[in-house]
C-alpha atoms as a PDB file:
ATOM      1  CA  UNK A   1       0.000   0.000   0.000  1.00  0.00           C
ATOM      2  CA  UNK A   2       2.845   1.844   0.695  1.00  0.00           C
ATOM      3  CA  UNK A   3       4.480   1.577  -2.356  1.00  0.00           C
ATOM      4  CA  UNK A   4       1.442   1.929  -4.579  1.00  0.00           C
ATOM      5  CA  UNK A   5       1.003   5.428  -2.741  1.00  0.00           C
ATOM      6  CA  UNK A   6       4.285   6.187  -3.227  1.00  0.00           C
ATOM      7  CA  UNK A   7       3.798   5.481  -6.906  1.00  0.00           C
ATOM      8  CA  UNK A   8       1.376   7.946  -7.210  1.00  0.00           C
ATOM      9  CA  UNK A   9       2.883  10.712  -5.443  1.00  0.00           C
ATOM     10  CA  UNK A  10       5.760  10.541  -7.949  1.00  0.00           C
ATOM     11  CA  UNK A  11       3.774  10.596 -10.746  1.00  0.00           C
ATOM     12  CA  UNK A  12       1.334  13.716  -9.750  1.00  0.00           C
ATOM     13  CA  UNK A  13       4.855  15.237  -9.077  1.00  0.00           C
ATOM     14  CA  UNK A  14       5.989  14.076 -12.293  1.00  0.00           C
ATOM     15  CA  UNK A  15       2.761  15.808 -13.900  1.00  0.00           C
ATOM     16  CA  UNK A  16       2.888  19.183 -12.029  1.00  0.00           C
ATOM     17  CA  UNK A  17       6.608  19.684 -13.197  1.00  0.00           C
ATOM     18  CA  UNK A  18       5.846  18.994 -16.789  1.00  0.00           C
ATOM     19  CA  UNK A  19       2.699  21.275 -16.511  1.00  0.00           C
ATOM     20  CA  UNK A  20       5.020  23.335 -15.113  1.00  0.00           C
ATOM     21  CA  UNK A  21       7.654  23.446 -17.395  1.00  0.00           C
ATOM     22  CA  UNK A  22       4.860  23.555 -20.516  1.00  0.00           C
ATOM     23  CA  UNK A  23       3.586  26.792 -18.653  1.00  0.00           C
ATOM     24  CA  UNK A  24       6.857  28.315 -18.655  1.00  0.00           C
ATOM     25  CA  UNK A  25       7.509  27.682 -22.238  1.00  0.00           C
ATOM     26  CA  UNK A  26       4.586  29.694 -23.029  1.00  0.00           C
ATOM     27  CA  UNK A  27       4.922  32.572 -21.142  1.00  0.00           C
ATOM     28  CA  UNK A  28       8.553  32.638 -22.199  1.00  0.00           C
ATOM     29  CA  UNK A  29       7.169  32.214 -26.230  1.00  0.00           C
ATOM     30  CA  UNK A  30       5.108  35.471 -24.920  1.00  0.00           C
ATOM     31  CA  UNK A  31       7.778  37.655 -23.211  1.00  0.00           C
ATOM     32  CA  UNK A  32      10.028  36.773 -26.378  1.00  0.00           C
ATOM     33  CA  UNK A  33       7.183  38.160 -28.684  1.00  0.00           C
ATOM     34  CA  UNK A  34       6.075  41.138 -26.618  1.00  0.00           C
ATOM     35  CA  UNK A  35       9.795  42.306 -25.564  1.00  0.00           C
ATOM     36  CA  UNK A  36       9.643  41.899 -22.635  1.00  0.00           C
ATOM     37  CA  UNK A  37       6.478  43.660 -22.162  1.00  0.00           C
ATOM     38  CA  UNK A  38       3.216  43.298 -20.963  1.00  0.00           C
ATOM     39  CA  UNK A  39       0.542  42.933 -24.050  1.00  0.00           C
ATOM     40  CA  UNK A  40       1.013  42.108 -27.575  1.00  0.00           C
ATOM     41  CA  UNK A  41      -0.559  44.438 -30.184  1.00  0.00           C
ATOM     42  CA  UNK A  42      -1.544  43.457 -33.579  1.00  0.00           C
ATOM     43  CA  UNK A  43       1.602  44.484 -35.432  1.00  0.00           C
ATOM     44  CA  UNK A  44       4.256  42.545 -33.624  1.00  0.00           C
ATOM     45  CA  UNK A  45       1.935  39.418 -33.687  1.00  0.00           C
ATOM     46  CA  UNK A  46       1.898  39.201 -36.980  1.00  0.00           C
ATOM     47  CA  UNK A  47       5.266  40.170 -37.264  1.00  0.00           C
ATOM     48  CA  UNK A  48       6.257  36.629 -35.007  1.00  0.00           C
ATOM     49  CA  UNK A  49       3.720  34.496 -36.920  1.00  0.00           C
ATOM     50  CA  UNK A  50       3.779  35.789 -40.564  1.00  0.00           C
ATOM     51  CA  UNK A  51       6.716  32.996 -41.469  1.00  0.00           C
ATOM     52  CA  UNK A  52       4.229  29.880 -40.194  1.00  0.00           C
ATOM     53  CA  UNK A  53       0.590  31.618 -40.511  1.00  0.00           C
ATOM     54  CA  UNK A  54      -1.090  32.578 -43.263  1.00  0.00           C
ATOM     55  CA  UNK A  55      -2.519  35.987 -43.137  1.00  0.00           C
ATOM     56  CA  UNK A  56      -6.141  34.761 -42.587  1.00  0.00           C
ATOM     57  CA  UNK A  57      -5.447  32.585 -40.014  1.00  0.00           C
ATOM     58  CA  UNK A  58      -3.369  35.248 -38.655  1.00  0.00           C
ATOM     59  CA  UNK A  59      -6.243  37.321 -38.108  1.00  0.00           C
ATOM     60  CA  UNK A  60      -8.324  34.690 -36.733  1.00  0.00           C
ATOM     61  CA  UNK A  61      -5.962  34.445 -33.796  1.00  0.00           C
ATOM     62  CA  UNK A  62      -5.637  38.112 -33.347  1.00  0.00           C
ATOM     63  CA  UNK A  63      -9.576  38.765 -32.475  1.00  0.00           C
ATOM     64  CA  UNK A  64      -9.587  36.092 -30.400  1.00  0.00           C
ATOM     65  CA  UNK A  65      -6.521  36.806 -28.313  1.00  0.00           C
ATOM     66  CA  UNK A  66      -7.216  40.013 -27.960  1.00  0.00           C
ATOM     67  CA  UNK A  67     -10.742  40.385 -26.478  1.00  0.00           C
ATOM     68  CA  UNK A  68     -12.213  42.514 -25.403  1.00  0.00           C
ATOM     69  CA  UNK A  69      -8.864  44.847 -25.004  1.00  0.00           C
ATOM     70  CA  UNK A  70      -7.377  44.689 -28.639  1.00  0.00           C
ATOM     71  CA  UNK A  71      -4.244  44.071 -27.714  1.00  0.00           C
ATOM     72  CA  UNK A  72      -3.033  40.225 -26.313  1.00  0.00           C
ATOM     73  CA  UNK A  73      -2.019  39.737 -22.518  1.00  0.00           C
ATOM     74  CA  UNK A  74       0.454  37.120 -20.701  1.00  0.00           C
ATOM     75  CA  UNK A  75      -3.077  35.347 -19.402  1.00  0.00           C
ATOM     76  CA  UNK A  76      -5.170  35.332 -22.298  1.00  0.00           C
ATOM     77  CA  UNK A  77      -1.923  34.116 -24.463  1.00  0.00           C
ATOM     78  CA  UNK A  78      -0.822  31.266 -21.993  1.00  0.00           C
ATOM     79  CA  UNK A  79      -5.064  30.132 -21.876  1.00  0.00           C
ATOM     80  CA  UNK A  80      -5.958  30.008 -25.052  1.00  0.00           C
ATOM     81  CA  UNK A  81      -2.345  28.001 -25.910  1.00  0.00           C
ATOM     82  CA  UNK A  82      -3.156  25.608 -23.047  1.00  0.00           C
ATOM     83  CA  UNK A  83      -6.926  24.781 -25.162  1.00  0.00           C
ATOM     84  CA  UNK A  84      -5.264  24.568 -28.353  1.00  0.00           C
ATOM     85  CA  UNK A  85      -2.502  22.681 -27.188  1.00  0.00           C
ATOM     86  CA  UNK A  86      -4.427  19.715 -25.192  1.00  0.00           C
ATOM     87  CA  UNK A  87      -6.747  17.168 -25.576  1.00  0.00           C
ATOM     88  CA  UNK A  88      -9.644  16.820 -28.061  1.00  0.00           C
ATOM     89  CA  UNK A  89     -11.621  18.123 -26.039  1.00  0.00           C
ATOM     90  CA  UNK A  90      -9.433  21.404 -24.885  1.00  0.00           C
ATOM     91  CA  UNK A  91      -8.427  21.734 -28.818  1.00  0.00           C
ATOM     92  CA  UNK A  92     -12.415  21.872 -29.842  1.00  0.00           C
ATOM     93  CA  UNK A  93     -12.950  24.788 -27.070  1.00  0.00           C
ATOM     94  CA  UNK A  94     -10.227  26.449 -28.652  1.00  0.00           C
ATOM     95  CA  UNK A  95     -10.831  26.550 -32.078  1.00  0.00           C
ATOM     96  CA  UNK A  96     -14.708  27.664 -31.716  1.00  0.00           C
ATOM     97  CA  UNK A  97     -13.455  30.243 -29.994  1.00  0.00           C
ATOM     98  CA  UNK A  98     -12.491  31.506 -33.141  1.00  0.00           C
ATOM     99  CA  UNK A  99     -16.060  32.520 -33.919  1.00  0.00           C
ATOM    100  CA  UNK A 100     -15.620  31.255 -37.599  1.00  0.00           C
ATOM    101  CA  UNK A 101     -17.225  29.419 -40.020  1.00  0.00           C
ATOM    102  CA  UNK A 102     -15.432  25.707 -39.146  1.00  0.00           C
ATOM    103  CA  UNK A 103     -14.661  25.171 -43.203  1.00  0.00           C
ATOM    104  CA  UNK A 104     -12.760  28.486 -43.261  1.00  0.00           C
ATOM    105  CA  UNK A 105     -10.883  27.692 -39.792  1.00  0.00           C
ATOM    106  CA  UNK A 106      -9.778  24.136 -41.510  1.00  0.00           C
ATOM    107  CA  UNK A 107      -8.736  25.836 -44.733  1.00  0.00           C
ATOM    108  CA  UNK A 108      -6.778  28.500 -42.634  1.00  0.00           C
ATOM    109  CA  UNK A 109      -4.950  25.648 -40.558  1.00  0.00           C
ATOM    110  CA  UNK A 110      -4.223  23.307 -44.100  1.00  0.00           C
ATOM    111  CA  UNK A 111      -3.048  26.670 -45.639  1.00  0.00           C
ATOM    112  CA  UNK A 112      -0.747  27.342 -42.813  1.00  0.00           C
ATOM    113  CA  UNK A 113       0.525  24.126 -42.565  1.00  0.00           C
ATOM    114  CA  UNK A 114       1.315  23.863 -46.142  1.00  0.00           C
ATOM    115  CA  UNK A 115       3.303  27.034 -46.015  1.00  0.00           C
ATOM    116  CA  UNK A 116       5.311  26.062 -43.163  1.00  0.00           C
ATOM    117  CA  UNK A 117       5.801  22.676 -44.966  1.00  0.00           C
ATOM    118  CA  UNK A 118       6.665  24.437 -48.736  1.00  0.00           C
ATOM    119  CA  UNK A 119       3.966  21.959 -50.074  1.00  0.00           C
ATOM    120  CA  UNK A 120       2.258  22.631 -53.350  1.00  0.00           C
ATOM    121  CA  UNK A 121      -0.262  24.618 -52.848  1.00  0.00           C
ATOM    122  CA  UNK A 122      -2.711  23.409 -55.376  1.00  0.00           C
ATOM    123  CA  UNK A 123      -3.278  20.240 -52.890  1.00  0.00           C
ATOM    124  CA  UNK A 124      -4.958  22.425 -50.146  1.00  0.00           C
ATOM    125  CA  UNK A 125      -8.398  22.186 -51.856  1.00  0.00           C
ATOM    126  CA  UNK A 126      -8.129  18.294 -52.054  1.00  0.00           C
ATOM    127  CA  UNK A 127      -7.368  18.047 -48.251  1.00  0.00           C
ATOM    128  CA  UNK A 128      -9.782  20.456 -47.405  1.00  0.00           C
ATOM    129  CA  UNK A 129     -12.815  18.541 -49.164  1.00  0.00           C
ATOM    130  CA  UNK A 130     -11.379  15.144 -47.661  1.00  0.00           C
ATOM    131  CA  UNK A 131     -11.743  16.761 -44.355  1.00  0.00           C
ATOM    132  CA  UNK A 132     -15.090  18.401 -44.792  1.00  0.00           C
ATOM    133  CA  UNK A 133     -16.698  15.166 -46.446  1.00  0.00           C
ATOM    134  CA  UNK A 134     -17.096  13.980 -42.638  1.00  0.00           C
ATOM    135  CA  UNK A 135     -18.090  17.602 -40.960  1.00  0.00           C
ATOM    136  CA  UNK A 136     -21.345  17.184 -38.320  1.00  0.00           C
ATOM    137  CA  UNK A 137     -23.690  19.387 -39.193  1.00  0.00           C
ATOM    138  CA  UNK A 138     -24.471  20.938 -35.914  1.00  0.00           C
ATOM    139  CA  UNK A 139     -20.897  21.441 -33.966  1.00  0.00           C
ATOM    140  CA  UNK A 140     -20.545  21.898 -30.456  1.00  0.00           C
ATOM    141  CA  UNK A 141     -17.609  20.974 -28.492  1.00  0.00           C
ATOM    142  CA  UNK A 142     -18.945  17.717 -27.934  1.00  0.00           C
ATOM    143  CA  UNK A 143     -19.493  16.799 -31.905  1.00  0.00           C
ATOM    144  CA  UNK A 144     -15.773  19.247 -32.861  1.00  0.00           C
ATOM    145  CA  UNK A 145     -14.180  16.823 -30.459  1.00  0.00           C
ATOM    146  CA  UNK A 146     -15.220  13.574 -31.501  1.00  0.00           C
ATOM    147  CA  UNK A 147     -14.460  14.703 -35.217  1.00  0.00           C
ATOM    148  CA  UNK A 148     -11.076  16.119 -34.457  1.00  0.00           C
ATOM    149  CA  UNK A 149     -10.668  12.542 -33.076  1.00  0.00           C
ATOM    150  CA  UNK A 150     -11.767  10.657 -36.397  1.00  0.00           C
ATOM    151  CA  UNK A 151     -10.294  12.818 -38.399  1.00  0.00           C
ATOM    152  CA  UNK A 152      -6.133  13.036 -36.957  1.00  0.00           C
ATOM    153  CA  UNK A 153      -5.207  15.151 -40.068  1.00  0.00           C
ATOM    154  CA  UNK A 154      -6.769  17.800 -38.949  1.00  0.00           C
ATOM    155  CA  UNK A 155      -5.926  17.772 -35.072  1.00  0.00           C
ATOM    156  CA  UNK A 156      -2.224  17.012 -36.042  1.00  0.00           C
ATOM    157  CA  UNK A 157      -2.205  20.127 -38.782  1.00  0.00           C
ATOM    158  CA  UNK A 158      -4.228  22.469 -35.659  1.00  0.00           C
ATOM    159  CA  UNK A 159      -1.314  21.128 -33.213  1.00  0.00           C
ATOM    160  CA  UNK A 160       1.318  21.436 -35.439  1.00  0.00           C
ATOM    161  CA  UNK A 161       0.670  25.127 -35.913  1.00  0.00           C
ATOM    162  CA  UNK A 162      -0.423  25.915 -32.649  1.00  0.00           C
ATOM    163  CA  UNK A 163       3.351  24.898 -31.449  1.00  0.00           C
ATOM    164  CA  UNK A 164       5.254  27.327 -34.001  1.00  0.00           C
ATOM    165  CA  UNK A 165       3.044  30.036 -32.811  1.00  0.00           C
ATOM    166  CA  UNK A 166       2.817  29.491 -29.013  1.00  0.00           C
ATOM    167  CA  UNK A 167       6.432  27.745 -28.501  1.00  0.00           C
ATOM    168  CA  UNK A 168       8.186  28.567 -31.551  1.00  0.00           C
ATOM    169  CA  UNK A 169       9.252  27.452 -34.823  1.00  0.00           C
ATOM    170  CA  UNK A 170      10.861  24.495 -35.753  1.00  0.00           C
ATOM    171  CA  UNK A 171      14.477  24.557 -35.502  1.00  0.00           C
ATOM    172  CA  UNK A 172      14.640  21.138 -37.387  1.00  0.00           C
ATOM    173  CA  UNK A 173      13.738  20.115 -40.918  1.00  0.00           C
ATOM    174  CA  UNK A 174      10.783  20.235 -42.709  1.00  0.00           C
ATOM    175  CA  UNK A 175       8.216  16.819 -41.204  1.00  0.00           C
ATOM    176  CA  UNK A 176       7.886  16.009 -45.220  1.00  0.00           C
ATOM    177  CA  UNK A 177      10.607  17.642 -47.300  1.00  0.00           C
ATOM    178  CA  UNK A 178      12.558  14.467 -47.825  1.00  0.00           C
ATOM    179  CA  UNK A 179       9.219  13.013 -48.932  1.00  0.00           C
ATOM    180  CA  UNK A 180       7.561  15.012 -50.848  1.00  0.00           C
ATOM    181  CA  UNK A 181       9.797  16.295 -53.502  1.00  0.00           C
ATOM    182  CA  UNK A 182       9.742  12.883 -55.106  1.00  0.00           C
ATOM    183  CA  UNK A 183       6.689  11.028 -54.163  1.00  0.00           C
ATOM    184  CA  UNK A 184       4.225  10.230 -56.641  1.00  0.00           C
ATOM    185  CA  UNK A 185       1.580  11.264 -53.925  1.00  0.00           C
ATOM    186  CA  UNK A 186      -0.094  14.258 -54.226  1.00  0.00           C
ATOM    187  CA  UNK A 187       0.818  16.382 -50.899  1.00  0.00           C
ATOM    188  CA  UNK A 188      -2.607  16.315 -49.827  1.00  0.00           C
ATOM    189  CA  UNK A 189      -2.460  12.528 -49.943  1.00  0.00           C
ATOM    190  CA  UNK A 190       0.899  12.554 -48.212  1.00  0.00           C
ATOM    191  CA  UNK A 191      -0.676  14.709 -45.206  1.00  0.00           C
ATOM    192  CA  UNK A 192      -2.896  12.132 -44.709  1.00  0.00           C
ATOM    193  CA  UNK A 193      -0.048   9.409 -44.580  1.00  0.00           C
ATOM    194  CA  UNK A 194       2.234  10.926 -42.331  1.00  0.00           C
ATOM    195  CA  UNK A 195      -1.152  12.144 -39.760  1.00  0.00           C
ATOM    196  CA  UNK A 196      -2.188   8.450 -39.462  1.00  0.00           C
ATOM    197  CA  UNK A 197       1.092   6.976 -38.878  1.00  0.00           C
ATOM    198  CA  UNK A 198       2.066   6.488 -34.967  1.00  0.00           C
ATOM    199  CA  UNK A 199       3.844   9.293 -33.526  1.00  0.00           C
ATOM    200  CA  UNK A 200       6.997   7.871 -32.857  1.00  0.00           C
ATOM    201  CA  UNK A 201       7.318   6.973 -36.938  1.00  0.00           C
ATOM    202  CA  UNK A 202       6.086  10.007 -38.524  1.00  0.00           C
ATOM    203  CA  UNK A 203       9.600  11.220 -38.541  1.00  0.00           C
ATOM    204  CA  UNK A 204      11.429   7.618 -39.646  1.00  0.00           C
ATOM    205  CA  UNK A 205       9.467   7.010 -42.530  1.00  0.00           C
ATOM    206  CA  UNK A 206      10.498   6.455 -46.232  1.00  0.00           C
ATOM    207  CA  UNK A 207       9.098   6.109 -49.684  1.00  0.00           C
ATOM    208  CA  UNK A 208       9.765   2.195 -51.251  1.00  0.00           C
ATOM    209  CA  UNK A 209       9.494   4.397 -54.514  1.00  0.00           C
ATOM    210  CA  UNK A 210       9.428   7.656 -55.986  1.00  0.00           C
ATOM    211  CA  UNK A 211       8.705   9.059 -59.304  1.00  0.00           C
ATOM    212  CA  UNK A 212      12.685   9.369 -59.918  1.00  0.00           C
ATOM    213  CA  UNK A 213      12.243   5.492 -59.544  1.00  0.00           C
ATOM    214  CA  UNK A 214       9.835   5.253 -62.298  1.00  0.00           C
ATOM    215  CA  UNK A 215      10.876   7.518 -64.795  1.00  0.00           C
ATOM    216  CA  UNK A 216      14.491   5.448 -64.667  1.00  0.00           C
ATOM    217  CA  UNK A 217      12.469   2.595 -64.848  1.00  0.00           C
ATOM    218  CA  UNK A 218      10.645   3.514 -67.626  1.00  0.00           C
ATOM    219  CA  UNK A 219      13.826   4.783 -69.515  1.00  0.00           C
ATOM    220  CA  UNK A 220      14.861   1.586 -69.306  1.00  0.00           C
ATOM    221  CA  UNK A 221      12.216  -0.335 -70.740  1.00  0.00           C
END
């Protein structure tokens, strides 16, 4: 019994240290965008997020930090990051929130993601519709969550982003450069491979063969 509550203790400690250090990552991600000051204002946001945003998106965020104020404060910043950043549940909250139209908020998140990827562009629309195919009519954060859930593109993408703009930008290369400069995949369809692998792969993965492979192969025949 001992033991067992021993167990436990270590592990809410365990917990409150990483929610601790997650916290501190965010208000640090804040201090480093504001300067050291106290609110963010519209310029120097999109100033920080213009390299993995696109503008729409950009503007999304903006309104919805910045209630009811107009300019974005260390409490409102480290909040809405915690939503966006958890569980299905937390991440629904978070993106109705938004106060948009859910097929422009997906859009804004593919486009982003895309960007910050250097896909080709003319694949958004495909991933978008794949996405949408399966949208409940009537969304709550009840029905958001259980789609974000069946649909791990999406939550991945929404993650994904949320991280560049709340802890920072990758320092590491792109998740699908190696792949998808020689796959014969569209990028859309290689989205949707890399979102459904397990976590621990999505960075080990390789093609068995590539367009380069076929067009030797068919030089050759």
């Amino acid at each position: 019994m001992g033991k067992a509550g021993s167990k436990v203790k270590n592990y809410s400690k365990i917990k409150k240290n990483n929610i601790n250090d997650f916290q501190l990552s965010l208000k640090n991600r804040f201090y480093e965008i504001a300067n050291g000051g106290s609110t963010i204002d519209k310029s120097v946001f999109f100033k920080y997020t213009e390299s993995t945003t696109c503008p729409q998106l950009q503007l999304f965020l903006y309104d919805s930090l910045s209630k009811p104020d107009n300019v974005v404060t260390l409490e409102r910043f480290v909040q809405f990051a915690e939503m966006i950043l958890g569980d299905f549940n937390q991440q629904a909250r978070a993106l109705l929130q938004l106060n948009q139209p859910i097929k422009q908020i997906i859009e804004v998140m593919i486009s982003s993601f895309f960007k910050c990827e250097q896909l080709d562009p003319r694949s958004i629309t495909l991933l978008v519709d794949f996405i949408m195919e399966g949208i409940p009519l009537q969304l709550d954060p009840s029905t958001l969550s259980n789609f974000l859930q069946s649909q791990i593109i999406l939550s991945t993408v929404v993650k994904y982003i949320s991280e560049s703009i709340f802890i920072g930008p990758r320092d590491s290369a792109k998740l699908l450069q190696q792949v998808s400069e020689k796959s014969l995949l569209t990028h859309a369809a290689l989205c949707l491979v890399y979102a459904n692998l397990p976590e621990e792969l999505r960075d080990r993965w390789k093609l068995l063969f590539s367009r380069f492979d076929v067009a030797h192969y068919l030089q050759h025949q």
